[in-house]
PDB file of N, CA and C in Angstrom:
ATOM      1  N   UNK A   1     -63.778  56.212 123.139  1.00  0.00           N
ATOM      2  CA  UNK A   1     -64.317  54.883 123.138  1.00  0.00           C
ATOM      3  C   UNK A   1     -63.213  53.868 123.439  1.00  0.00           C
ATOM      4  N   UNK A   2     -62.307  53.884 122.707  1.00  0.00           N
ATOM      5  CA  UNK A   2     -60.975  52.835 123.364  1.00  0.00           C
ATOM      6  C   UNK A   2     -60.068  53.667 123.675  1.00  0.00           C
ATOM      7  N   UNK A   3     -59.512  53.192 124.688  1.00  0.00           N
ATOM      8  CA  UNK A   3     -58.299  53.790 125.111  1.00  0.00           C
ATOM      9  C   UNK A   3     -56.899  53.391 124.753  1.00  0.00           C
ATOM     10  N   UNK A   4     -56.626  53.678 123.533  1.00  0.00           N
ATOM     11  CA  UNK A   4     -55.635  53.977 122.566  1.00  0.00           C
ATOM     12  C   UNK A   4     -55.129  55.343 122.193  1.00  0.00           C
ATOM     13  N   UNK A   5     -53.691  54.987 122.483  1.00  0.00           N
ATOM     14  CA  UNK A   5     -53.011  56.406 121.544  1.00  0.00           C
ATOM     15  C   UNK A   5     -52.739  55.986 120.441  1.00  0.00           C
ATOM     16  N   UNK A   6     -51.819  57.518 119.727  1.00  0.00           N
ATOM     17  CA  UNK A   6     -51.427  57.147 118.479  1.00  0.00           C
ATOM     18  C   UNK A   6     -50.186  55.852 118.421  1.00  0.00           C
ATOM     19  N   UNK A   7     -49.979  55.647 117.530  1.00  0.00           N
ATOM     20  CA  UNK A   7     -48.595  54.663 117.910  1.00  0.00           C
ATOM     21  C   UNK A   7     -47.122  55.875 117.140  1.00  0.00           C
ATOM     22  N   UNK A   8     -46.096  55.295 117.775  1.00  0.00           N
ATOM     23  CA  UNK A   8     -45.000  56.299 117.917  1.00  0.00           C
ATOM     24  C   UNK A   8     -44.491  56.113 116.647  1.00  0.00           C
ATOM     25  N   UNK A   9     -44.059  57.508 116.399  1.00  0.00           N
ATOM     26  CA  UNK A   9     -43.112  56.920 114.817  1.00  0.00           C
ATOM     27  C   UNK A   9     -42.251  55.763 114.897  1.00  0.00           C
ATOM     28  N   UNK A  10     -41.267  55.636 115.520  1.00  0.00           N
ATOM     29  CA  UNK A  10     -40.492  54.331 115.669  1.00  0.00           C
ATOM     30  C   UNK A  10     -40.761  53.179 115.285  1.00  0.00           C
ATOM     31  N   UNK A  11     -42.313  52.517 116.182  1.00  0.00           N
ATOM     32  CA  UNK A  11     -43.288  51.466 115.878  1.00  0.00           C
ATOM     33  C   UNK A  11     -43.385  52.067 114.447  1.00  0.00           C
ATOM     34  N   UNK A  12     -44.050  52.656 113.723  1.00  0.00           N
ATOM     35  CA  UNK A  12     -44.488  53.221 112.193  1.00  0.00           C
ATOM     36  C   UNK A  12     -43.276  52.415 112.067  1.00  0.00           C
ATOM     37  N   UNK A  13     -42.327  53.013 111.713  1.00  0.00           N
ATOM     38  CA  UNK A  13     -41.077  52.349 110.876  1.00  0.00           C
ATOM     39  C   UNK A  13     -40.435  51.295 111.053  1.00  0.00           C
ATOM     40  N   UNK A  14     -40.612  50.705 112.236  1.00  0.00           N
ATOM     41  CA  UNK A  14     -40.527  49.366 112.185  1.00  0.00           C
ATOM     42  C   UNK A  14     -41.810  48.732 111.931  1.00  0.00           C
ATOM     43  N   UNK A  15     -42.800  48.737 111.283  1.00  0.00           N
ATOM     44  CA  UNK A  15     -43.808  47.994 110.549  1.00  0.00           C
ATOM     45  C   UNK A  15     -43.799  48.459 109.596  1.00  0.00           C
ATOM     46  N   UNK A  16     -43.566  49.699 108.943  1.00  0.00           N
ATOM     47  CA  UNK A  16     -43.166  49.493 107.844  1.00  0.00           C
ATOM     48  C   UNK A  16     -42.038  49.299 106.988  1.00  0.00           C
ATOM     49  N   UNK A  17     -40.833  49.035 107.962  1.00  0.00           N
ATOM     50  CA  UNK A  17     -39.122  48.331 107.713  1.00  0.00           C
ATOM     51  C   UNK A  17     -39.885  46.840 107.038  1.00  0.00           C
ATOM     52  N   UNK A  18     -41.082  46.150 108.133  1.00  0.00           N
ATOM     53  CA  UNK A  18     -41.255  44.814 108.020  1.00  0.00           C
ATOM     54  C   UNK A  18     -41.592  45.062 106.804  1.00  0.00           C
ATOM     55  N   UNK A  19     -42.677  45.718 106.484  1.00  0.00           N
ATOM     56  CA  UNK A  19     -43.569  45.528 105.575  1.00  0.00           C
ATOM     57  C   UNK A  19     -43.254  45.355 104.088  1.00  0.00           C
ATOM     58  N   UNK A  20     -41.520  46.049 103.799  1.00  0.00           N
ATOM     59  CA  UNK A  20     -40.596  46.404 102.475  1.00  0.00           C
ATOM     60  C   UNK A  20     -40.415  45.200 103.137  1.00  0.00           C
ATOM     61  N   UNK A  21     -39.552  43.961 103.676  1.00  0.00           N
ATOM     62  CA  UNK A  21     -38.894  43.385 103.722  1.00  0.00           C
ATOM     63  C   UNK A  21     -39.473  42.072 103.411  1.00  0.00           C
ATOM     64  N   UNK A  22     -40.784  41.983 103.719  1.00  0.00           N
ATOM     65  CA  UNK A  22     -42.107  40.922 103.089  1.00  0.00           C
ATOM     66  C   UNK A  22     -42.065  41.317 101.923  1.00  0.00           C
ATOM     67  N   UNK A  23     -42.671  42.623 101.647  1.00  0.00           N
ATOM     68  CA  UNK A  23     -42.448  42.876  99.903  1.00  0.00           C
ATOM     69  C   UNK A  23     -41.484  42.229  98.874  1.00  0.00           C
ATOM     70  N   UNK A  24     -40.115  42.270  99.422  1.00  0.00           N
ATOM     71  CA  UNK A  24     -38.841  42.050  98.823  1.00  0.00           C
ATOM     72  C   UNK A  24     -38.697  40.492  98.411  1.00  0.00           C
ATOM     73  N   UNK A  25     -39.122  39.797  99.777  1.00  0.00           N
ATOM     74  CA  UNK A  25     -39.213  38.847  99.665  1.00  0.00           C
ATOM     75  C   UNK A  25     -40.055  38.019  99.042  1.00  0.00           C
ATOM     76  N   UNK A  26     -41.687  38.566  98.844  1.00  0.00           N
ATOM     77  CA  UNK A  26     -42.272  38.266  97.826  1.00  0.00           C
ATOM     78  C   UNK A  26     -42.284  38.179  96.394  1.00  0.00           C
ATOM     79  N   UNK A  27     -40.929  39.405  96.143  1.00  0.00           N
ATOM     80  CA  UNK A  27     -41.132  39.859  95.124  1.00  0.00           C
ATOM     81  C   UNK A  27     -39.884  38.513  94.128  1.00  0.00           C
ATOM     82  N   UNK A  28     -39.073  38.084  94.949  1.00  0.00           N
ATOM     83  CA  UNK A  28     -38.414  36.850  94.463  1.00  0.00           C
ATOM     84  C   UNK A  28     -38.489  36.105  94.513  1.00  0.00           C
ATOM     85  N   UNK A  29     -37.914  35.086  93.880  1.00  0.00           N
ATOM     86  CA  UNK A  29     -38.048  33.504  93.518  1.00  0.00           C
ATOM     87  C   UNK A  29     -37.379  32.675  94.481  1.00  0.00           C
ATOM     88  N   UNK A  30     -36.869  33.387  95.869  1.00  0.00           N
ATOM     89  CA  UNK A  30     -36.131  32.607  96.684  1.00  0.00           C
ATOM     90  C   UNK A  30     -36.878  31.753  97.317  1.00  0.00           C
ATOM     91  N   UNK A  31     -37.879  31.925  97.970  1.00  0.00           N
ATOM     92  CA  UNK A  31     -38.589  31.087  98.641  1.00  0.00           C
ATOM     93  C   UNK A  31     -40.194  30.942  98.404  1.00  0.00           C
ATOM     94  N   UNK A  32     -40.185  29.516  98.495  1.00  0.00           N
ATOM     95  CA  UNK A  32     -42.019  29.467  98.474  1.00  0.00           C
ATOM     96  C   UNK A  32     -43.391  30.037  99.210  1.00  0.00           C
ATOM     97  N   UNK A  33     -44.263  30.167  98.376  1.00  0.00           N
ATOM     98  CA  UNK A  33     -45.378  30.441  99.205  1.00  0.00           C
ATOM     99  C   UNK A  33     -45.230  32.430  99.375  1.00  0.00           C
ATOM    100  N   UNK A  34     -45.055  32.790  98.115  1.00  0.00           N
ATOM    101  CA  UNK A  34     -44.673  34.328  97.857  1.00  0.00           C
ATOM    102  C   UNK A  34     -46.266  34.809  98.011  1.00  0.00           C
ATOM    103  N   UNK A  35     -46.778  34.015  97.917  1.00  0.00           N
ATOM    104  CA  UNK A  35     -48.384  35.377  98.146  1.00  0.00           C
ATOM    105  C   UNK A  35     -48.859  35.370  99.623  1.00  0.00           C
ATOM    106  N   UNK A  36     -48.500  34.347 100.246  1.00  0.00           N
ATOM    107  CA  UNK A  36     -48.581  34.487 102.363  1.00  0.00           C
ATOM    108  C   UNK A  36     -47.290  35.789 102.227  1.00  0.00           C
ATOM    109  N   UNK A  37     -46.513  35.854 101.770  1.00  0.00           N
ATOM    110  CA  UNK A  37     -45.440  36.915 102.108  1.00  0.00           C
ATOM    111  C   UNK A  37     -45.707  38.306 101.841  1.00  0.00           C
ATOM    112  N   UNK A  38     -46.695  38.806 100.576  1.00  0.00           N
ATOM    113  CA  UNK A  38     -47.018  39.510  99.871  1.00  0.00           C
ATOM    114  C   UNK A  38     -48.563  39.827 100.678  1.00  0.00           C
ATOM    115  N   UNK A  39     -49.156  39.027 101.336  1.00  0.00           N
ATOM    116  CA  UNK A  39     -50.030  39.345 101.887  1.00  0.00           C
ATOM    117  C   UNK A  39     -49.721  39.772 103.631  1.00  0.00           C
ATOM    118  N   UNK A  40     -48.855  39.393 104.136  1.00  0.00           N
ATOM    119  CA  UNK A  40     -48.215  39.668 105.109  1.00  0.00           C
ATOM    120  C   UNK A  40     -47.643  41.109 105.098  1.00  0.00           C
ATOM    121  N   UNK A  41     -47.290  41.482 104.279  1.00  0.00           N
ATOM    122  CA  UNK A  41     -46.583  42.555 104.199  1.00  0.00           C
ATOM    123  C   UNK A  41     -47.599  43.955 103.917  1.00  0.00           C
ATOM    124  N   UNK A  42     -48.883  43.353 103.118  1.00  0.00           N
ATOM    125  CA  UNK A  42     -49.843  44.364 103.333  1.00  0.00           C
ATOM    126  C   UNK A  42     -50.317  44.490 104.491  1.00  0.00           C
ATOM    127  N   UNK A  43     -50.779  43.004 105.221  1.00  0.00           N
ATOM    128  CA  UNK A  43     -50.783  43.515 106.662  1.00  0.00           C
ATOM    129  C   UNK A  43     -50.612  44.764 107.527  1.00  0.00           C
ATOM    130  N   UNK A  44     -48.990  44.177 107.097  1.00  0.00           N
ATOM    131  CA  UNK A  44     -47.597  44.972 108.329  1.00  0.00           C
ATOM    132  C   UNK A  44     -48.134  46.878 107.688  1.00  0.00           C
ATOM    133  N   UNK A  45     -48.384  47.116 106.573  1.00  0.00           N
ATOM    134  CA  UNK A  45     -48.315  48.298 106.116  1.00  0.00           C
ATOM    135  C   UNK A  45     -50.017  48.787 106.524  1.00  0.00           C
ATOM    136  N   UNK A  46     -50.969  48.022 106.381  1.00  0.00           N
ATOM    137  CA  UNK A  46     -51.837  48.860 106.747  1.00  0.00           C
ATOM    138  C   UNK A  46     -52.638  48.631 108.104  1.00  0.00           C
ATOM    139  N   UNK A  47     -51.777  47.890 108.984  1.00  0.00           N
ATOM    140  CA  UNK A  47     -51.808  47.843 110.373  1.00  0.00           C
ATOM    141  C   UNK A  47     -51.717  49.245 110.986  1.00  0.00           C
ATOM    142  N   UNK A  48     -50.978  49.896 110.563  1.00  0.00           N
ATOM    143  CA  UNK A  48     -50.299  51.031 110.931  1.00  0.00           C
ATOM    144  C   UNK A  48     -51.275  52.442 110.477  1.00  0.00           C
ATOM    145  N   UNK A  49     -52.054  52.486 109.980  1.00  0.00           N
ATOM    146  CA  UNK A  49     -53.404  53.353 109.353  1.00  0.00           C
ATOM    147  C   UNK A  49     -54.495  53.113 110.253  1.00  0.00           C
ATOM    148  N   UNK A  50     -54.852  51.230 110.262  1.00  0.00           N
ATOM    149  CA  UNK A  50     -55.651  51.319 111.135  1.00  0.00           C
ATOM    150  C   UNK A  50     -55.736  51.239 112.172  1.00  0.00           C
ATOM    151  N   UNK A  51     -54.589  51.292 113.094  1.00  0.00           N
ATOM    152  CA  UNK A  51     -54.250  52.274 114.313  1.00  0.00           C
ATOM    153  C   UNK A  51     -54.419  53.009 114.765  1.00  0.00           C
ATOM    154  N   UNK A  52     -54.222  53.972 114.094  1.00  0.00           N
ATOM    155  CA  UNK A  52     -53.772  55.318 114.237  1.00  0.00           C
ATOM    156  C   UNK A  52     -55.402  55.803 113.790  1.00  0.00           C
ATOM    157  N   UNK A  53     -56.295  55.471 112.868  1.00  0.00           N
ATOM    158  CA  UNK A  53     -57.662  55.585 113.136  1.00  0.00           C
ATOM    159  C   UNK A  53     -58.451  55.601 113.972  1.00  0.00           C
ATOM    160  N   UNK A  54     -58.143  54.659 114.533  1.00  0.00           N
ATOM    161  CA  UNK A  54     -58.948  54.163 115.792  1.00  0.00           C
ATOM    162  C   UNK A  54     -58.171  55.085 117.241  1.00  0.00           C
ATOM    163  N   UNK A  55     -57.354  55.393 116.736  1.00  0.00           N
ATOM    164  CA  UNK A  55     -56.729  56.171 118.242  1.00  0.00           C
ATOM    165  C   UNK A  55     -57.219  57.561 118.103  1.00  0.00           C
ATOM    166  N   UNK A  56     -57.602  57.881 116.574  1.00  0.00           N
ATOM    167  CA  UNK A  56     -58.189  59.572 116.929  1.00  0.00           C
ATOM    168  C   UNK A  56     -59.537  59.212 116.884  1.00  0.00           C
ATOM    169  N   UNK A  57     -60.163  58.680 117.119  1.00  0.00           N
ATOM    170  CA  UNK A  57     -61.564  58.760 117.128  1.00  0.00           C
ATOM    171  C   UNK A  57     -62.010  58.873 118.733  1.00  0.00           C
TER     172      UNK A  57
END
């Protein structure tokens, strides 16, 4: 139905490099607006699932 592959490990780990690095940053008091960061970072992590779903179907 779409013409999608899987995505490459590489891509994987660089979205999920991002995805710890939103985490991290959410997880402190350095900067404002920690739940756009914390929600960003779930994003970045389950971007990468639903990808890779849609490419084996």
């Amino acid at each position: 139905m779409l013409s999608i592959s899987t995505m490459s490990p590489t891509v994987q780990g660089i979205f999920f490099l991002v995805a710890v690095v939103l985490f991290v940053l959410g997880a402190t008091k350095f900067l404002p607006g920690k739940d756009n960061l914390v929600s960003a970072g779930l994003a970045c992590f389950a971007f990468v699932f639903m990808w890779n779903a849609f490419a084996a179907r």
